[in-house]
Protein backbone atom coordinates (compact mmCIF):
# COMPACT_ATOMS: atom_id res chain seq x y z
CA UNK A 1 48.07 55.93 208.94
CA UNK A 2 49.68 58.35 206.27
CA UNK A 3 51.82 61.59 206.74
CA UNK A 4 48.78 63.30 206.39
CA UNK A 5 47.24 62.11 209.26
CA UNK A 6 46.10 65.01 212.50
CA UNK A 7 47.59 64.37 215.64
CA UNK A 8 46.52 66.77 218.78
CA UNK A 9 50.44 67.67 219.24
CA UNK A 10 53.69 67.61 217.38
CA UNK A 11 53.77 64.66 215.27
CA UNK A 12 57.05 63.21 213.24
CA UNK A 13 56.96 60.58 210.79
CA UNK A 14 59.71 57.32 210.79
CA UNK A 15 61.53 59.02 213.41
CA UNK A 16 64.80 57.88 214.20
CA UNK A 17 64.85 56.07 218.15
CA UNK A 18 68.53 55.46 218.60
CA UNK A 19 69.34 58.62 219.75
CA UNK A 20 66.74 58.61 222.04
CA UNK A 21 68.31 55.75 224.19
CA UNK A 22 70.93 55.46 226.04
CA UNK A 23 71.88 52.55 224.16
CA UNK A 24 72.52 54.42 220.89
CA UNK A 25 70.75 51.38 218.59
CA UNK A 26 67.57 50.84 216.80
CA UNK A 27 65.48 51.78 213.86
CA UNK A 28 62.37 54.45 213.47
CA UNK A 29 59.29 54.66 215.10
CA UNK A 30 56.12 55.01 212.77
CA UNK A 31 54.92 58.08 214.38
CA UNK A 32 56.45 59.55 217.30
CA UNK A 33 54.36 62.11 219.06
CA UNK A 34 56.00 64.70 220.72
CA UNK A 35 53.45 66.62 223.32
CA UNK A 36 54.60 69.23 225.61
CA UNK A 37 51.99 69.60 228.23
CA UNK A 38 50.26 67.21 229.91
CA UNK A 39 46.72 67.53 228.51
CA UNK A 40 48.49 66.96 225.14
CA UNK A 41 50.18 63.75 226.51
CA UNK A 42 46.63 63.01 227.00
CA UNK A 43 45.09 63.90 224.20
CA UNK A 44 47.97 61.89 222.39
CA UNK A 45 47.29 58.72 224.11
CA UNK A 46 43.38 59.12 222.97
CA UNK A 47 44.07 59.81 219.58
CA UNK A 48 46.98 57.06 219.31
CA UNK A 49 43.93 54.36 221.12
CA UNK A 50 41.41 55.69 218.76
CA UNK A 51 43.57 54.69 215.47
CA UNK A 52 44.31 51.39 217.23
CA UNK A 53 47.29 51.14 218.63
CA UNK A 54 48.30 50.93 222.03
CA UNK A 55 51.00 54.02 222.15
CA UNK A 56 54.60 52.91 223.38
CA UNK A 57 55.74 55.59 225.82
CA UNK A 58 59.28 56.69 225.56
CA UNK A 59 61.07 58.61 227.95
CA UNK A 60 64.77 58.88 228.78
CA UNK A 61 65.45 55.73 226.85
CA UNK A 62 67.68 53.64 229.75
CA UNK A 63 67.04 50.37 229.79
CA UNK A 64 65.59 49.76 226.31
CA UNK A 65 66.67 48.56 223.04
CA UNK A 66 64.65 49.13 219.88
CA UNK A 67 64.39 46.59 217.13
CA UNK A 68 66.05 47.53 213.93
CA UNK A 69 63.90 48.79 211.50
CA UNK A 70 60.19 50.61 211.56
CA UNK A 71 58.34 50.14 214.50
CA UNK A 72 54.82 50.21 213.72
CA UNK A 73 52.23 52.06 215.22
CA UNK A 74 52.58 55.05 217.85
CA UNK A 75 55.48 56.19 220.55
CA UNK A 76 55.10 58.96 222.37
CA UNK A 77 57.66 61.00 224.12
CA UNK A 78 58.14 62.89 227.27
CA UNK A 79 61.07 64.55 226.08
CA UNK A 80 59.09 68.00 225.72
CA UNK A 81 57.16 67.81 228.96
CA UNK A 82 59.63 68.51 231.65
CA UNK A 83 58.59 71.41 233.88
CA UNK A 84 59.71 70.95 237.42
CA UNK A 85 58.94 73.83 239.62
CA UNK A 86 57.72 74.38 243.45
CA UNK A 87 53.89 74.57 244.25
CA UNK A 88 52.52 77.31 245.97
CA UNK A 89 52.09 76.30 249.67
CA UNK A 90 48.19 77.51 249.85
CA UNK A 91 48.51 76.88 246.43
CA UNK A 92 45.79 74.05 244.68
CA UNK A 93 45.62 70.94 246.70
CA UNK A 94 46.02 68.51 243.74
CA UNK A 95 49.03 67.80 241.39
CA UNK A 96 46.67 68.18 238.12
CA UNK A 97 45.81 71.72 239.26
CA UNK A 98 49.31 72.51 240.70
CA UNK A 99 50.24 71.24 237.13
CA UNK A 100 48.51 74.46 235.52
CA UNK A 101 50.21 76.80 237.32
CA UNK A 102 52.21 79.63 236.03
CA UNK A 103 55.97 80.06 237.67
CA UNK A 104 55.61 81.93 240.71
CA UNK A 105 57.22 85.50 240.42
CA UNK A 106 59.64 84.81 243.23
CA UNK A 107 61.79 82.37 244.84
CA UNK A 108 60.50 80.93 248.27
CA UNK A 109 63.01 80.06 251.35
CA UNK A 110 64.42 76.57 250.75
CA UNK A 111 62.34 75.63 254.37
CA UNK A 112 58.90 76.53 252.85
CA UNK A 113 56.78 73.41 251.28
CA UNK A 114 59.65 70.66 250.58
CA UNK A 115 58.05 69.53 247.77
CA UNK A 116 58.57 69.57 243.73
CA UNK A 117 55.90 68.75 241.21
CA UNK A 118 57.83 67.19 238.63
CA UNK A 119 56.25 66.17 235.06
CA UNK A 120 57.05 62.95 233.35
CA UNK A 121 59.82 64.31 231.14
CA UNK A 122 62.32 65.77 233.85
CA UNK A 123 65.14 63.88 233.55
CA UNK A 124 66.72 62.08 236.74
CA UNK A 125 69.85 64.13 236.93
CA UNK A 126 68.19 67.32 236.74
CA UNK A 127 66.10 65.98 240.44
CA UNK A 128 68.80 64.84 242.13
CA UNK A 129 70.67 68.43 241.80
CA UNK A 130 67.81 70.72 241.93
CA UNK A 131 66.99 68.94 245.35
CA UNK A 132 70.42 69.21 246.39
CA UNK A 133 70.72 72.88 245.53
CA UNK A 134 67.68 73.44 248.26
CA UNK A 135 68.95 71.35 251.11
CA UNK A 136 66.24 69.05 250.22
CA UNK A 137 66.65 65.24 251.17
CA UNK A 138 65.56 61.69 249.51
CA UNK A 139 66.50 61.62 245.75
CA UNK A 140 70.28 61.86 246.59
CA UNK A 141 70.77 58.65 246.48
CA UNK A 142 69.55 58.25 242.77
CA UNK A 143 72.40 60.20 241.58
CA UNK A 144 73.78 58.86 238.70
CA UNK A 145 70.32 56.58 238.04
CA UNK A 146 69.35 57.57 233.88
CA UNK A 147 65.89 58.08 232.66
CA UNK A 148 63.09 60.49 233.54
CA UNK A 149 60.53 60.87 236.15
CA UNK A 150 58.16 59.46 234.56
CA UNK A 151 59.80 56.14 233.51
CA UNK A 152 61.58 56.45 237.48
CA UNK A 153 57.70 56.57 239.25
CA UNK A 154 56.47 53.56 236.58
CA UNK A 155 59.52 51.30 237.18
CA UNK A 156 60.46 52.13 240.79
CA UNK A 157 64.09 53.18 239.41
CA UNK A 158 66.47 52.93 242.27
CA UNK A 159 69.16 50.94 244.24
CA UNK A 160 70.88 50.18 247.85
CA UNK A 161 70.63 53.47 248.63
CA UNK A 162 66.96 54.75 247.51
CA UNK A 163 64.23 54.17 245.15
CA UNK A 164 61.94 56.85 243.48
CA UNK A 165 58.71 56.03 245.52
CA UNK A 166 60.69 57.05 248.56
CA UNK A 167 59.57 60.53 247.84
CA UNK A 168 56.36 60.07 245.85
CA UNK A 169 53.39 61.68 247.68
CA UNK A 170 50.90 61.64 245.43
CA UNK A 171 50.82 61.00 241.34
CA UNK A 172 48.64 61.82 238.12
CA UNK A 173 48.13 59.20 235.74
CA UNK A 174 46.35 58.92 232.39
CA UNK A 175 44.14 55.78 233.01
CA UNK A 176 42.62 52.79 230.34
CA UNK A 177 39.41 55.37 229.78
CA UNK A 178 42.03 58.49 228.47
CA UNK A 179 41.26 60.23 231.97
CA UNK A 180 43.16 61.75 234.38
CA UNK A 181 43.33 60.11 237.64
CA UNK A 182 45.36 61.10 240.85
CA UNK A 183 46.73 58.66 243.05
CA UNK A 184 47.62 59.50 246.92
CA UNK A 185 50.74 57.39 247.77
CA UNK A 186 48.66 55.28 250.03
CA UNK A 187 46.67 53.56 247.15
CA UNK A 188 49.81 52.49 245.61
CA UNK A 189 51.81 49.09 245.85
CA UNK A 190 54.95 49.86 244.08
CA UNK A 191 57.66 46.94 244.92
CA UNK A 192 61.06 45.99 243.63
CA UNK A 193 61.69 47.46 239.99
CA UNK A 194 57.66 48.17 239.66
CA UNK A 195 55.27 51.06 240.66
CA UNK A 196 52.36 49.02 240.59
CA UNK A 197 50.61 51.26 238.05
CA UNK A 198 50.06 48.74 235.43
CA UNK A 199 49.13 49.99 232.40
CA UNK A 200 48.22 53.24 233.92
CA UNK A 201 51.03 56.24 232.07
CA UNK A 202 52.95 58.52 234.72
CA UNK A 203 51.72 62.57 233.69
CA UNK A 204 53.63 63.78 236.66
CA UNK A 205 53.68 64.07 240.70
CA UNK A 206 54.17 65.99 243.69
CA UNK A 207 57.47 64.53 245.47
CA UNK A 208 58.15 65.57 249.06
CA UNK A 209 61.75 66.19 250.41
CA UNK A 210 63.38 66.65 254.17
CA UNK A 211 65.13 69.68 254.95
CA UNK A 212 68.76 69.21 255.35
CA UNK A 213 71.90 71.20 254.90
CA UNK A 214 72.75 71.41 251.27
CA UNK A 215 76.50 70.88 251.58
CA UNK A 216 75.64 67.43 253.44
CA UNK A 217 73.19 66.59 250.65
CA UNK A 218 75.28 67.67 247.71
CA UNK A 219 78.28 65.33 249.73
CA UNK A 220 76.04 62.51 249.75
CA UNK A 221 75.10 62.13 246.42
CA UNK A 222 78.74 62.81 245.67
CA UNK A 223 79.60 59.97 247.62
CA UNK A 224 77.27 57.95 245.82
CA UNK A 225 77.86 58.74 242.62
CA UNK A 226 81.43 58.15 243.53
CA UNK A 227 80.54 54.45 244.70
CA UNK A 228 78.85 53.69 241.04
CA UNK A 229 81.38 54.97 239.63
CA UNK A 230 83.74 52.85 241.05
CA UNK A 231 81.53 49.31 239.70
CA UNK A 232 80.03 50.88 236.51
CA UNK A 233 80.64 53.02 233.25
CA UNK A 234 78.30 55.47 234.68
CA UNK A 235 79.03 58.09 232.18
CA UNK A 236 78.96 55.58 229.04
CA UNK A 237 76.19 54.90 226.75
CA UNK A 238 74.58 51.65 228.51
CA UNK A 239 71.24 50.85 229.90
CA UNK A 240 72.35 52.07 232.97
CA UNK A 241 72.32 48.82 235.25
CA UNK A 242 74.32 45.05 234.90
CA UNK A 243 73.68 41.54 236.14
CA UNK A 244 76.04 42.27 239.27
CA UNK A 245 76.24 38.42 240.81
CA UNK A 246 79.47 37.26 241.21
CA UNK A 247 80.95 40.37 240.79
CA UNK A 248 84.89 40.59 240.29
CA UNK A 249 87.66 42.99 240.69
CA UNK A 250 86.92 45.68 237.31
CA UNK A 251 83.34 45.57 238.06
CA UNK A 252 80.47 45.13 235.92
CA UNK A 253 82.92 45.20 232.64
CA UNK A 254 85.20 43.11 233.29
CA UNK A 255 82.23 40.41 234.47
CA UNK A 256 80.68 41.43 231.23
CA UNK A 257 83.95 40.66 228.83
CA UNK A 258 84.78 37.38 231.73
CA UNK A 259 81.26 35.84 230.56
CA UNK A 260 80.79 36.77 227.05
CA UNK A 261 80.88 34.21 224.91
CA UNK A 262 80.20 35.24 220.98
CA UNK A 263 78.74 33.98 219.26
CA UNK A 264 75.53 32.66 221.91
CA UNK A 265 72.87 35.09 222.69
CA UNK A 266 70.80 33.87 225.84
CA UNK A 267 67.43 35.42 225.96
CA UNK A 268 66.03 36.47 229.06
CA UNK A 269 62.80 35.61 230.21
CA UNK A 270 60.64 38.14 231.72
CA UNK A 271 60.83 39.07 235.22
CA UNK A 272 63.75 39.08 237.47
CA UNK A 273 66.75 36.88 236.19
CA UNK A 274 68.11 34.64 239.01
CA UNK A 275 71.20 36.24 240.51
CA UNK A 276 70.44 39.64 240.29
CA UNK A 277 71.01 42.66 242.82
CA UNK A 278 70.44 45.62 242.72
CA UNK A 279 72.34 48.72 240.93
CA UNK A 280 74.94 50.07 242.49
C-alpha cells in the first residue's frame, strides 16, 4: 500500500497510536482509517480485507499497548463514530435503521422508551452520565470503567458492581462476509471479560435502562467511583484495571511497586492469569 492508495473514509498515513491509549506508548500505525458513520466503518473493514489485512480495531485505547515502531497493515478507529441519542418509541424496530435516524426535534420525558442507541465510538464516561442525567438505571456502576462502547460490548468491560451486557438488548455487528448483522441479546453468550462475538466488530446497539430517580443514580455512581478511587489511579494514564490478588494497604500501586522487580519481565499467557479479580 502507498500514500496514494483510496480508502472509502478518512485515511492517515504512519499515524501516531500513543495518544490514542490510555497508556501513552507505542509507535505508528500503517494506515489508520478514521470513518465516521457506520456504513463507512463498514466499508473500511471491506476495503482493509480486500488489500489483505485483517483491520485492527481501535477504540478508546484502555487496556492495550502498541509495539514500538510501524505497525503494518490497517487500524481502524471509532473515535469519529460516536452518536448516542434516544430512538423514537414507534420509531424503526431495528438498531441499523434506528442508526439512520436524524436527531429528533425535541426532547422526550425521561419515562418514555429507556433506551439509548449508542455507536461504537461513545466513550464510557459519556454513558454512565448521560444515563444518570435521565434517571436511567444499569451503567452506573461502570463509572470510572475507560474505553468505548464498542470495545465495552466486545470485551464485556465491567466489575463487582456491573458489566456492559447488563444493559445490551440487542447489537449490530459487521460480520466475516463485510455485512451487517443484528444480534437480539438472546443469541448472545457473553461471559467474564468476553461478549462472545468472536471476530464479529461492535457497529453499535440499543441499550435499555430502568427508570429511577436521578439524584439516587447520580449518588450511586458517585459512590462507586468513590470506591475505585480509593484502590486505583483512576484518573492516571493506565490500562485501567491491575492484578488485584493479595491486595495491600495503598492499593493496586503500592502492590505494583511491592512486586516489581526490574529488571524481569514475566509474560503473560493468554487468558485469565491465576489470581485475578475483578476491577474495582
Amino acid at each position: 500500500m502507498t500514500s496514494l492508495k483510496s480508502w472509502p473514509c478518512a485515511a492517515l498515513p504512519h499515524a501516531e497510536l500513543s495518544a490514542r491509549t490510555t497508556m501513552r506508548v507505542g509507535g505508528a500505525a500503517e494506515w489508520l482509517l478514521e470513518p465516521s458513520t457506520p456504513e463507512e466503518l463498514r466499508q473500511a473493514v471491506i476495503a482493509a480485507r480486500e488489500e489483505g489485512y485483517t483491520p485492527r480495531i481501535l477504540g478508546g485505547g484502555a487496556n492495550l499497548i502498541v509495539d514500538d515502531g510501524v505497525l503494518p497493515g490497517v487500524v481502524i478507529t471509532t473515535d469519529r463514530i460516536k452518536r448516542l441519542f434516544r430512538p423514537e418509541p414507534e420509531g424503526p424496530s431495528t438498531v441499523r435503521d434506528a442508526t439512520e435516524m436524524a436527531p429528533r426535534v425535541a426532547p422526550a420525558p425521561r419515562e418514555e422508551g429507556l433506551r439509548f442507541v449508542a455507536w461504537a465510538g461513545v466513550s464510557m464516561p459519556k454513558l454512565v452520565n448521560a444515563a444518570a442525567e435521565l434517571g436511567w438505571s444499569g451503567v452506573e456502576g461502570l463509572a470510572g470503567v475507560p474505553g468505548n462502547v464498542g470495545g465495552g460490548i466486545a470485551m464485556n468491560a465491567g466489575g463487582r458492581w456491573g458489566e456492559m451486557w447488563g444493559v445490551v438488548e440487542r447489537v449490530l455487528v459487521v460480520d466475516e462476509r463485510g455485512e451487517f448483522q443484528e444480534l437480539e441479546r438472546s443469541a448472545c453468550t457473553p461471559r467474564y471479560r468476553n461478549g462472545g462475538l468472536g471476530s464479529r466488530i461492535v457497529v453499535s446497539a440499543l441499550l435499555k435502562f430502568d427508570l429511577d430517580d436521578p439524584r439516587v443514580v447520580k449518588e450511586r455512581g458517585r459512590d462507586f467511583l468513590l470506591e475505585k478511587n480509593r484502590v486505583q489511579p483512576v484518573t492516571a494514564w493506565s490500562a485501567g484495571c491491575a492484578v488485584t490478588a493479595g491486595m495491600t494497604a495503598g492499593g493496586a500501586p503500592a502492590l505494583i511497586a511491592r512486586l516489581w522487580a526490574p529488571p524481569a519481565v514475566t509474560a503473560v499467557a493468554p487468558g485469565r492469569p491465576t489470581g485475578t479479580v475483578d476491577c474495582p
